[in-house]
Protein backbone atom coordinates (compact mmCIF):
# COMPACT_ATOMS: atom_id res chain seq x y z
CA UNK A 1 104.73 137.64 27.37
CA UNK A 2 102.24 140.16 28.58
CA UNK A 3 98.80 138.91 29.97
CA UNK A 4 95.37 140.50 29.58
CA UNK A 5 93.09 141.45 32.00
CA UNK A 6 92.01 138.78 34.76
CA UNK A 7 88.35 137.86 34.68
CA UNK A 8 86.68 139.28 37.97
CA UNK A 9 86.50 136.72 40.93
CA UNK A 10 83.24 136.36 40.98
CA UNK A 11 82.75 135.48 37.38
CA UNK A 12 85.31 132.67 37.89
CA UNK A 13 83.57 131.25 41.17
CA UNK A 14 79.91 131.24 38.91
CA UNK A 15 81.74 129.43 36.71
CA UNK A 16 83.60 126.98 39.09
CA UNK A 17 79.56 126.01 40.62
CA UNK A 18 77.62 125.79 37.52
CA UNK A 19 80.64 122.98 35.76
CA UNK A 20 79.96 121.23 39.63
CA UNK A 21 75.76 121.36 39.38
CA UNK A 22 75.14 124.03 42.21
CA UNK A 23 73.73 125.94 40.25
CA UNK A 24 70.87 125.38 37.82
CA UNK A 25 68.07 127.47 36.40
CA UNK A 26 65.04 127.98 38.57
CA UNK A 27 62.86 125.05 38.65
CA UNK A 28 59.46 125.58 36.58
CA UNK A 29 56.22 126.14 38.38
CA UNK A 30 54.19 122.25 38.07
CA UNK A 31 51.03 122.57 36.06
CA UNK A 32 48.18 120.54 36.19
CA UNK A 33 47.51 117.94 33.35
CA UNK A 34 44.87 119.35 31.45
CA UNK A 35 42.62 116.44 29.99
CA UNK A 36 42.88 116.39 26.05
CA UNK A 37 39.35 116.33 24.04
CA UNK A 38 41.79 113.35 21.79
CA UNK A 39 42.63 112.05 25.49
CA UNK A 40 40.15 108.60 26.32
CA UNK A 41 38.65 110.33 29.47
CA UNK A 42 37.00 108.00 31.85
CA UNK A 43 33.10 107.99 31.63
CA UNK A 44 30.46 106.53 33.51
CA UNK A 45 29.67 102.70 31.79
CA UNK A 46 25.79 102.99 31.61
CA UNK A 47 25.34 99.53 31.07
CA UNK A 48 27.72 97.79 34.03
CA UNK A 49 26.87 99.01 37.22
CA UNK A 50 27.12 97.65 40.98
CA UNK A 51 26.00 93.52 40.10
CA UNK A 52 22.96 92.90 41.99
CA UNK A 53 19.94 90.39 42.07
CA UNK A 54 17.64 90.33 39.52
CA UNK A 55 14.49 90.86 41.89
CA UNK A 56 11.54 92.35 41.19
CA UNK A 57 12.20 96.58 41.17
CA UNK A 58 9.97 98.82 42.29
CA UNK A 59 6.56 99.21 40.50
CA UNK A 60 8.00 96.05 38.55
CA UNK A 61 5.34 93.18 38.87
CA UNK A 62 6.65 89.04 37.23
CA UNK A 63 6.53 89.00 33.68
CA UNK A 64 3.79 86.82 31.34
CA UNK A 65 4.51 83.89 30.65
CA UNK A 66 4.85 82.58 27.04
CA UNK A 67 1.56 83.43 24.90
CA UNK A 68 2.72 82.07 21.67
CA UNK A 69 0.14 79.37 20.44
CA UNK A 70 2.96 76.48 20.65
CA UNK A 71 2.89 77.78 24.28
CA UNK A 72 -0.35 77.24 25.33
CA UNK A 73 -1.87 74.48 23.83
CA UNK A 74 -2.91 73.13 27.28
CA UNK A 75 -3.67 75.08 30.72
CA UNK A 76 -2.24 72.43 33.12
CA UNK A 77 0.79 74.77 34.83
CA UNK A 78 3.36 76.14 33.05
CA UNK A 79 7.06 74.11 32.27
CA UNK A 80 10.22 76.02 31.64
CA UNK A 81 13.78 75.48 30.97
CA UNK A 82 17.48 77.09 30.71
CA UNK A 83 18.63 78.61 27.36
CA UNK A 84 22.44 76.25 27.40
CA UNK A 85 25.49 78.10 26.83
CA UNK A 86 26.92 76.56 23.68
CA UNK A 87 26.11 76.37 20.27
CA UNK A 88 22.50 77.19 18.67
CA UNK A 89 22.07 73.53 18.16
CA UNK A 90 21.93 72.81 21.82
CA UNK A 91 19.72 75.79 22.85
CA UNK A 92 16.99 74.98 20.24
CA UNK A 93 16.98 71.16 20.70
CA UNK A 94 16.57 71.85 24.53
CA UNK A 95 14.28 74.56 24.22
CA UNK A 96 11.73 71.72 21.81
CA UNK A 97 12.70 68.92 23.88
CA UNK A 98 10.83 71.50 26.88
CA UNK A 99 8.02 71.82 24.31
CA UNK A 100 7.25 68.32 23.92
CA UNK A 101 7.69 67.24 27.41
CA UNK A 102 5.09 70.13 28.13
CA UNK A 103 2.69 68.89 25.77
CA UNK A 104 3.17 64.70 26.18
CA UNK A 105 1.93 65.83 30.08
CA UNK A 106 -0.50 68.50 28.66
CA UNK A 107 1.25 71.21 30.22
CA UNK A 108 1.46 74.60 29.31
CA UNK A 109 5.03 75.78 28.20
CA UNK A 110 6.39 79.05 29.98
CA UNK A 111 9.17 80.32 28.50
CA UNK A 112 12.93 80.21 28.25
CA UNK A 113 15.33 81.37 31.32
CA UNK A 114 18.20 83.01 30.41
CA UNK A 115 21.23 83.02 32.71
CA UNK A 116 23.25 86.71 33.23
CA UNK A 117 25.99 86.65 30.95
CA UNK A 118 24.86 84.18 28.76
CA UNK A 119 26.01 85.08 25.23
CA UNK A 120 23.24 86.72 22.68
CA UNK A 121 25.40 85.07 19.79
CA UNK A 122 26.14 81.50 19.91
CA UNK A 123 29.38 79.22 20.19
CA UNK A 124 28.88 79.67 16.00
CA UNK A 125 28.55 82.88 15.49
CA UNK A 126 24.41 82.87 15.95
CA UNK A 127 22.20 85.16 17.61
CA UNK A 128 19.89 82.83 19.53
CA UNK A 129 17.07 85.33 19.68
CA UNK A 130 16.89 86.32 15.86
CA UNK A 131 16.59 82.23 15.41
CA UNK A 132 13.54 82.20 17.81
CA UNK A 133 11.91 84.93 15.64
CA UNK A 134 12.69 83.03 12.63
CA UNK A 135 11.48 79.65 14.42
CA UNK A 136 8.16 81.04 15.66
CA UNK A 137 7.52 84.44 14.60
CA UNK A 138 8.41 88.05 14.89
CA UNK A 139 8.72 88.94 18.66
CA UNK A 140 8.77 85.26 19.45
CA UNK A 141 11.94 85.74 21.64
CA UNK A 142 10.29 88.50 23.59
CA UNK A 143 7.51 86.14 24.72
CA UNK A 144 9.79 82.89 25.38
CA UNK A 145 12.91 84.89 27.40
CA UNK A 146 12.67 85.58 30.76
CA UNK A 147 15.30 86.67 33.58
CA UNK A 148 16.50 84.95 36.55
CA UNK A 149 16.48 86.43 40.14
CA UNK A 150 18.79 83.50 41.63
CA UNK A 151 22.21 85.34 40.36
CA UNK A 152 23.90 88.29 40.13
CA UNK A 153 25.06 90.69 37.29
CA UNK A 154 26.15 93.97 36.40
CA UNK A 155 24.33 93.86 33.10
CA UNK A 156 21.62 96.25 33.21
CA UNK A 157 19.97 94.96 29.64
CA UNK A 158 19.80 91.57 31.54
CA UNK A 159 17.75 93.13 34.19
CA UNK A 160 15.59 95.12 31.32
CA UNK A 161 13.74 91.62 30.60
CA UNK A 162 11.14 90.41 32.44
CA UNK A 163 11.02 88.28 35.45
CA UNK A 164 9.52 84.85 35.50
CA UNK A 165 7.02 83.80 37.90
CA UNK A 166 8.08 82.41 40.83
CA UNK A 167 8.62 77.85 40.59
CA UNK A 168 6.48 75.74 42.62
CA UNK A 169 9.03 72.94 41.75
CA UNK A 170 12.58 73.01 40.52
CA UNK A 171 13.22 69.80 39.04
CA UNK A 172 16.94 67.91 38.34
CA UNK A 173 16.00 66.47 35.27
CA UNK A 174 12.78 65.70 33.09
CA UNK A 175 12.86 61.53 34.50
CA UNK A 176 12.76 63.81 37.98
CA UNK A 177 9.99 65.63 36.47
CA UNK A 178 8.10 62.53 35.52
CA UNK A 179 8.14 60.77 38.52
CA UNK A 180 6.84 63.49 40.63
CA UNK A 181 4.30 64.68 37.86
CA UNK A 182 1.47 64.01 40.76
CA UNK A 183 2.76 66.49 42.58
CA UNK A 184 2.18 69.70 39.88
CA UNK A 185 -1.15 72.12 40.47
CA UNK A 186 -3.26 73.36 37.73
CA UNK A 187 -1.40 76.66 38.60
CA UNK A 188 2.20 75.78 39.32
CA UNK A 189 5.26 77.29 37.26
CA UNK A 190 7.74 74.76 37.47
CA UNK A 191 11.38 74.46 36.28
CA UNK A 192 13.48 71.56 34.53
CA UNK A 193 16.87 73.18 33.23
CA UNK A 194 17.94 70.32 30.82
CA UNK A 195 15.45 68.73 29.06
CA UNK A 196 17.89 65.55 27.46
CA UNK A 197 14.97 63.47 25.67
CA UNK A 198 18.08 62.51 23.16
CA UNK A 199 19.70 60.94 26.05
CA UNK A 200 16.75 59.15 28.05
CA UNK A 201 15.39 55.51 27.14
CA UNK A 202 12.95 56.60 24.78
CA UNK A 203 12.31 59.44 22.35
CA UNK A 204 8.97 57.60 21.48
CA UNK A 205 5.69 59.86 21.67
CA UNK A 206 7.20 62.96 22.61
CA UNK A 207 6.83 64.33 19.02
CA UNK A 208 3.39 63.69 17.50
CA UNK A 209 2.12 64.83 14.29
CA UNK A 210 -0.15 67.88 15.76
CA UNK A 211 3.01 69.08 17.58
CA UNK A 212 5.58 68.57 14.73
CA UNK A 213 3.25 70.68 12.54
CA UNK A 214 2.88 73.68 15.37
CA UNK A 215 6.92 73.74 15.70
CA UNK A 216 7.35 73.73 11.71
CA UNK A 217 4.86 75.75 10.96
CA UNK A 218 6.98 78.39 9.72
CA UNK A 219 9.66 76.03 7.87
CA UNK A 220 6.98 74.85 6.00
CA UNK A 221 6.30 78.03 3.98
CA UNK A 222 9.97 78.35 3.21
CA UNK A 223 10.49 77.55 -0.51
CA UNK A 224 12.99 74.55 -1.29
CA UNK A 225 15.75 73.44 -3.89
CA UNK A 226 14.45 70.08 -4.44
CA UNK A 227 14.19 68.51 -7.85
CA UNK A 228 10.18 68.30 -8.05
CA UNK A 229 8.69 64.69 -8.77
CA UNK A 230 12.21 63.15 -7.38
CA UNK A 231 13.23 61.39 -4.01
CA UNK A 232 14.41 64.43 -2.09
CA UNK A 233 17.86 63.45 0.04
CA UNK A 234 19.34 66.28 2.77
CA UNK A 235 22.26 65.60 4.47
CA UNK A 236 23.98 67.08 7.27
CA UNK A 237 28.16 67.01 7.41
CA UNK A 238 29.31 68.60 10.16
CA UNK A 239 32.52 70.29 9.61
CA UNK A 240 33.27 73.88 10.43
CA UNK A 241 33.14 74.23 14.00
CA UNK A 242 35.67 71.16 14.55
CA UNK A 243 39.12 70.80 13.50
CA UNK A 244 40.08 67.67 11.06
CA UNK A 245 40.11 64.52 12.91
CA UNK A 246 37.53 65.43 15.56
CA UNK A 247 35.61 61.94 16.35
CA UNK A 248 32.64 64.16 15.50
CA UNK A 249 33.94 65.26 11.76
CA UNK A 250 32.53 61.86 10.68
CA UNK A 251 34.76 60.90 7.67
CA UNK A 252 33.47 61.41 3.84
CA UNK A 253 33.92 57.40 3.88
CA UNK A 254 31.19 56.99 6.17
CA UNK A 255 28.38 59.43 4.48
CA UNK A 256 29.67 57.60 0.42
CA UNK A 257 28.83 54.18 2.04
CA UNK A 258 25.50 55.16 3.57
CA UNK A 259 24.50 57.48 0.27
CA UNK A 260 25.52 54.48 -2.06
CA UNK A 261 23.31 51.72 0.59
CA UNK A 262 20.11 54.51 -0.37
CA UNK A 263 21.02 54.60 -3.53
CA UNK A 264 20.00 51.01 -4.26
CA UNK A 265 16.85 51.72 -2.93
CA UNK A 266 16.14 55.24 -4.43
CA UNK A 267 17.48 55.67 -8.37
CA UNK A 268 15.56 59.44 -8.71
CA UNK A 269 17.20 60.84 -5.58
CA UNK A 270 18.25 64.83 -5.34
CA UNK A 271 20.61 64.24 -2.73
CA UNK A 272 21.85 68.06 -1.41
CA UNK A 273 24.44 68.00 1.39
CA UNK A 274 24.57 71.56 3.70
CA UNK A 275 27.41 71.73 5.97
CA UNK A 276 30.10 75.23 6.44
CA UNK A 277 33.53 75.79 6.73
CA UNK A 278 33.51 79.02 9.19
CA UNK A 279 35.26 78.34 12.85
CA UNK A 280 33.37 78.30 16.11
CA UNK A 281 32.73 82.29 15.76
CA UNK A 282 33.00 84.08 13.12
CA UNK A 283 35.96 86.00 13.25
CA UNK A 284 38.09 82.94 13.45
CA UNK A 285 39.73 81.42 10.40
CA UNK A 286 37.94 79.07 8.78
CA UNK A 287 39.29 75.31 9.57
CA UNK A 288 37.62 74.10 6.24
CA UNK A 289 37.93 74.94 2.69
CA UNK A 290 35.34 74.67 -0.50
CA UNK A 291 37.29 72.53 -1.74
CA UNK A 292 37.31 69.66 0.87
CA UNK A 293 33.40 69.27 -0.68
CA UNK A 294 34.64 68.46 -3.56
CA UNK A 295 34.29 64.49 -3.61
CA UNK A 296 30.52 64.97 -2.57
CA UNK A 297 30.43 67.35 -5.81
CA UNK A 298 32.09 64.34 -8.16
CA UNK A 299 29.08 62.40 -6.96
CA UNK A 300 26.64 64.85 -8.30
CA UNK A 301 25.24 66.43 -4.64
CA UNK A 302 24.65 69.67 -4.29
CA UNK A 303 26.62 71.29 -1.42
CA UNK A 304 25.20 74.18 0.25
CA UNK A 305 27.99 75.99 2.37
CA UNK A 306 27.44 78.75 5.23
CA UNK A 307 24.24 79.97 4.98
CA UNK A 308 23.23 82.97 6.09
CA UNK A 309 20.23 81.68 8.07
CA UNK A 310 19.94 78.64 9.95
CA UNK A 311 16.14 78.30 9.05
CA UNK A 312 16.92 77.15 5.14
CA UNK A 313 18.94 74.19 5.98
CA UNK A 314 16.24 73.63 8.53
CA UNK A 315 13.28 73.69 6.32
CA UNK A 316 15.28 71.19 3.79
CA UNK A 317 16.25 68.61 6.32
CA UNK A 318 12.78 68.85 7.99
CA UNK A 319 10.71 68.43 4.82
CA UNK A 320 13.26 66.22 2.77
CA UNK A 321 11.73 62.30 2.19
CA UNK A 322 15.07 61.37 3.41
CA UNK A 323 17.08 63.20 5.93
CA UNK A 324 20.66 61.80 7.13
CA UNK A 325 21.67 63.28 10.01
CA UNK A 326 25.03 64.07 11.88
CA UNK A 327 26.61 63.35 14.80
CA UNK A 328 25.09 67.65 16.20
CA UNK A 329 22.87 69.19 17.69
CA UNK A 330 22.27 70.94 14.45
CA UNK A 331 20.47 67.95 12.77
CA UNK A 332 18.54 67.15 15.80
CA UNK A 333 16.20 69.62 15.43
CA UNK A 334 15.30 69.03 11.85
CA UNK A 335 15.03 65.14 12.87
CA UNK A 336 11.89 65.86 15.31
CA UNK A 337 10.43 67.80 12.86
CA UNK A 338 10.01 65.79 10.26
CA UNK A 339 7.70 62.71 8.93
CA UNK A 340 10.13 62.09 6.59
CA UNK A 341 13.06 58.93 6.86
CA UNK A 342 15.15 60.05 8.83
CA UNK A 343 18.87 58.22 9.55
CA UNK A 344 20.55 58.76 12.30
CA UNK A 345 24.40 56.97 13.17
CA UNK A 346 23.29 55.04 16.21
CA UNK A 347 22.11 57.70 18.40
CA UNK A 348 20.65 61.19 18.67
CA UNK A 349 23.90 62.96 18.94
CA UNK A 350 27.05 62.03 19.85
CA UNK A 351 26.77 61.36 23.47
CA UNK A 352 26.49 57.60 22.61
CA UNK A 353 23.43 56.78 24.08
CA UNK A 354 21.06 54.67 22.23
CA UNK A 355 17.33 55.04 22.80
CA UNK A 356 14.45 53.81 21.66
CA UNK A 357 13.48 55.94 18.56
CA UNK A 358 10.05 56.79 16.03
CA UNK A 359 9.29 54.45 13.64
CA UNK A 360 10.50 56.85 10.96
CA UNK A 361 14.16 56.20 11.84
CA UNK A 362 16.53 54.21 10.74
CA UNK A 363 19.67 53.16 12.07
CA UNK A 364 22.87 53.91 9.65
CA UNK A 365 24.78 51.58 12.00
CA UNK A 366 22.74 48.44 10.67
CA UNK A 367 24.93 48.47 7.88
CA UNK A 368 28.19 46.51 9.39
CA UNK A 369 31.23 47.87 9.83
CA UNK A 370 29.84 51.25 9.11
CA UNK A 371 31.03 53.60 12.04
CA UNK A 372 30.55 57.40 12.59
CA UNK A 373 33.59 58.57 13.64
CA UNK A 374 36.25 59.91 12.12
CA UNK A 375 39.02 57.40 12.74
CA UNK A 376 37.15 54.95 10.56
CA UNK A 377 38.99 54.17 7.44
CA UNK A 378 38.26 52.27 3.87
CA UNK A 379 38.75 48.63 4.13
CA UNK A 380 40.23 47.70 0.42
CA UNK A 381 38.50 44.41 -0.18
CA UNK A 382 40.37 41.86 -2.30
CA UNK A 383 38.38 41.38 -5.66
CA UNK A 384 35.35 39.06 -5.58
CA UNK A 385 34.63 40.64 -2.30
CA UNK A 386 32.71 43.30 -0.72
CA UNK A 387 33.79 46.33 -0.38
CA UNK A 388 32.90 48.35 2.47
CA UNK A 389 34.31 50.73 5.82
CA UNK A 390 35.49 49.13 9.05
CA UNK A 391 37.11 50.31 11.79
CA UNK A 392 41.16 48.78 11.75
CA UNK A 393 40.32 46.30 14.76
CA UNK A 394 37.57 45.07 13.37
CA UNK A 395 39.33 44.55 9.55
CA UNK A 396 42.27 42.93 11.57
CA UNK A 397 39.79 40.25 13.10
CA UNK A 398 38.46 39.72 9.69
CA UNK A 399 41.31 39.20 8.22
CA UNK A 400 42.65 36.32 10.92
CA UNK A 401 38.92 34.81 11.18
CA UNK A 402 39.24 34.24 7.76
CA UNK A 403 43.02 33.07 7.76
CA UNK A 404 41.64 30.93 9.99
CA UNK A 405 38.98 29.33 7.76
CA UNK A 406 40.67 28.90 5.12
CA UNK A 407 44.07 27.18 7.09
CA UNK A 408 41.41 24.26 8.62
CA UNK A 409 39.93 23.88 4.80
CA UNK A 410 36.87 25.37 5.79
CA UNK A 411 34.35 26.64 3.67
CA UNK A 412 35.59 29.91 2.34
CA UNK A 413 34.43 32.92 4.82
CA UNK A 414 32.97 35.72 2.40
CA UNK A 415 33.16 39.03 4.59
CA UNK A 416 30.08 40.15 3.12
CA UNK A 417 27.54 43.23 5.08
CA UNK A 418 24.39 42.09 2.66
CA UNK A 419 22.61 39.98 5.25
CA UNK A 420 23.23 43.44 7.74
CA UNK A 421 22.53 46.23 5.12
CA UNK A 422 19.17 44.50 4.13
CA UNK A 423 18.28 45.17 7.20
CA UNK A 424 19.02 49.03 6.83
CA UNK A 425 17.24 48.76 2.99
CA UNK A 426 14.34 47.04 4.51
CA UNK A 427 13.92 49.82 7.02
CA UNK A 428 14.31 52.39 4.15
CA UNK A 429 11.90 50.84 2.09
CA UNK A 430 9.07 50.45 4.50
CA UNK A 431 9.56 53.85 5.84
CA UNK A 432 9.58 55.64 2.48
CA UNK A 433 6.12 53.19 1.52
CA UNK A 434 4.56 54.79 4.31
CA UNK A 435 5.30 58.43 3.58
CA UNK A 436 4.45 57.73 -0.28
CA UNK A 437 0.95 56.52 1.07
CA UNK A 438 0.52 59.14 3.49
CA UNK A 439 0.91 61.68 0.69
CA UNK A 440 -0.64 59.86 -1.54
């Protein structure tokens, strides 16, 4: 067979390197990485910079403090305390609980520090400052907020407030502060972070008329929902920043028992129950639904859920001729406020302490067996017998107590919370006697 030409030599040795790798186009010249106008290019932050002190600046001189007429009702020194880190509740019972301890000592009240990095919106969702101007007035927060110089931040709108004046005193706590009241000048700024009046022997005195009606001086021009010429009931039900079985989530049980023990004493009430159903912040899913309000609806209460401002459940609670509060912060404030009858499960809060309160409240707990908490459950009394809520321990030593009775032939043991809830009624009655006279 004939052959054809042979390739040339040096076509078959090109060949032979490029199969192996040795040879390989010419490597392209490296450019530099233009930065694309759709690229996120690094810019300077303008508001976090190098975190520094919050000292005076240059040219800067300490701020004012608070001229707001709550604020300077007396000219003996000036008190102020920390805005809390929590919910709204908190930062506006502490920030009256300052108030009144300022004006029980006839001190002038300062202002409000606020620590770097606290939160403008609350643990619920609330911007603490738009409350204050709702509270007191526009450009009330201006006046009560002051910066710190004891810590550092990179926050630059932190360090755009004004400085407080320098403390005479820093006090631990407001018993601390009352001990050493001697000590305070005419002059003196002083400091008591936590003002806990809820939590201290006596709440007695620290909220007089004249100062009730300076703090809800705005709530009182709010218009209400009321029924007019009936016995106005508000109630607080804490729900939708805690998750279902929360000792705090006091059951439904324990507000039907305490609503039907004021019912026997009130037949024209228009009771109206606010609560929510929104998480902790806003964006969260809601842990409550309409719908679990719908056994307070049966009863014929009007439920008022998430509200846009915190200042119309406020001006209801605080004006209402009854007001039954919750185991928050939230109802606290509305408590203080008003002249009202206020009932309150056993303590301020929920901290458990039990001090000595005004003569306007009244003591849900007087009613036996009635708890606040949510692992309280409905003790189905045998017929002929009182009906009523109990904790399981306690309805278990009922029940052998009365075994017990009844085994030895004893006189038949009737568990029966009349003898304890007249003691609740009587309270009611007397307190709702006096507010019909003072109105009268």
């Amino acid at each position: 067979m004939a052959r054809g030409p042979r390739p040339p030599v040096a076509l078959l040795l090109a060949a032979v390197l490029l199969a192996r790798g040795a040879l390989s186009a010419p490597p392209k010249t490296a450019r530099a990485k233009q930065p694309s106008s759709k690229q996120n290019v690094k810019q300077p932050n303008r508001t976090m910079e190098k975190a520094v002190y919050g000292t005076l600046r240059k040219g800067e001189r300490y701020g004012e403090p608070c001229n707001l007429k709550v604020c300077t009702q007396w000219a003996h020194g000036r008190l102020y305390v920390l805005e809390t880190y929590d919910g709204v509740g908190h930062r506006v019972a502490n920030l009256l609980n300052g108030l009144a301890l300022a004006h029980k000592h006839q001190m002038g009240f300062g202002g409000v520090i606020r620590a770097p990095n606290t939160r403008q919106v609350s643990d619920h969702g609330v911007n603490f400052s738009h409350v204050l101007d709702g509270l007191f007035g526009p450009g009330a927060a201006d006046e009560l907020m002051f910066r710190t110089d004891t810590f550092m931040t990179r926050d630059t709108t932190y360090l755009d407030m004004k400085l407080h004046q320098p403390f005479a005193i820093k006090f631990r706590t407001e018993q601390d502060f009352e001990k050493r009241f001697a000590e305070i000048d005419a002059e003196d700024h002083i400091y008591v972070p936590i003002v806990a009046l809820h939590t201290s022997k006596s709440l007695v005195g620290y909220f007089p008329e004249d100062l009730q009606t300076l703090l809800g001086e705005r709530l009182a021009t709010r218009s209400l929902s009321f029924a007019p010429g009936k016995t106005s009931v508000a109630i607080h039900v804490r729900r939708g920043d805690l998750p279902k079985g929360d000792e705090r989530a006091t059951t439904d049980a324990y507000y039907f028992r305490l609503l039907d023990a004021i019912l026997e004493e009130v037949q024209d009430a228009d009771v109206h129950l606010w609560s929510s159903t929104t998480g902790t912040h806003r964006h969260e899913a809601p842990l409550w639904k309409s719908e679990d309000f719908d056994a307070y609806r049966s009863r014929g209460i009007t439920v008022h859920l998430n509200d846009e401002s915190m200042l119309d459940p406020w001006a209801h609670m605080s004006r209402a001729d009854i007001l039954v509060t919750s185991l928050s912060y939230f109802s606290y404030t509305p408590a203080v406020l008003s002249r009202g009858c206020v009932v309150y499960p056993g303590f301020a809060v929920y901290q458990g302490h039990r001090a000595e309160v005004p003569s306007n409240w009244i003591n849900a707990l007087d009613i036996e067996g009635l708890e606040a908490k949510s692992d309280y459950v409905p003790y189905e009394a045998p017929e002929g017998e009182h009906a009523m809520y109990m904790h399981p321990a306690e309805m278990e030593h009922h029940r052998r107590m009365k075994a017990k009775a009844e085994a030895n032939g004893d006189v038949k043991v009737e568990f029966d919370s009349s003898s304890d809830a007249s003691v609740f009624q009587r309270g009611l009655r007397e307190c709702l006697q006096r507010r019909q006279g003072r109105s009268a």
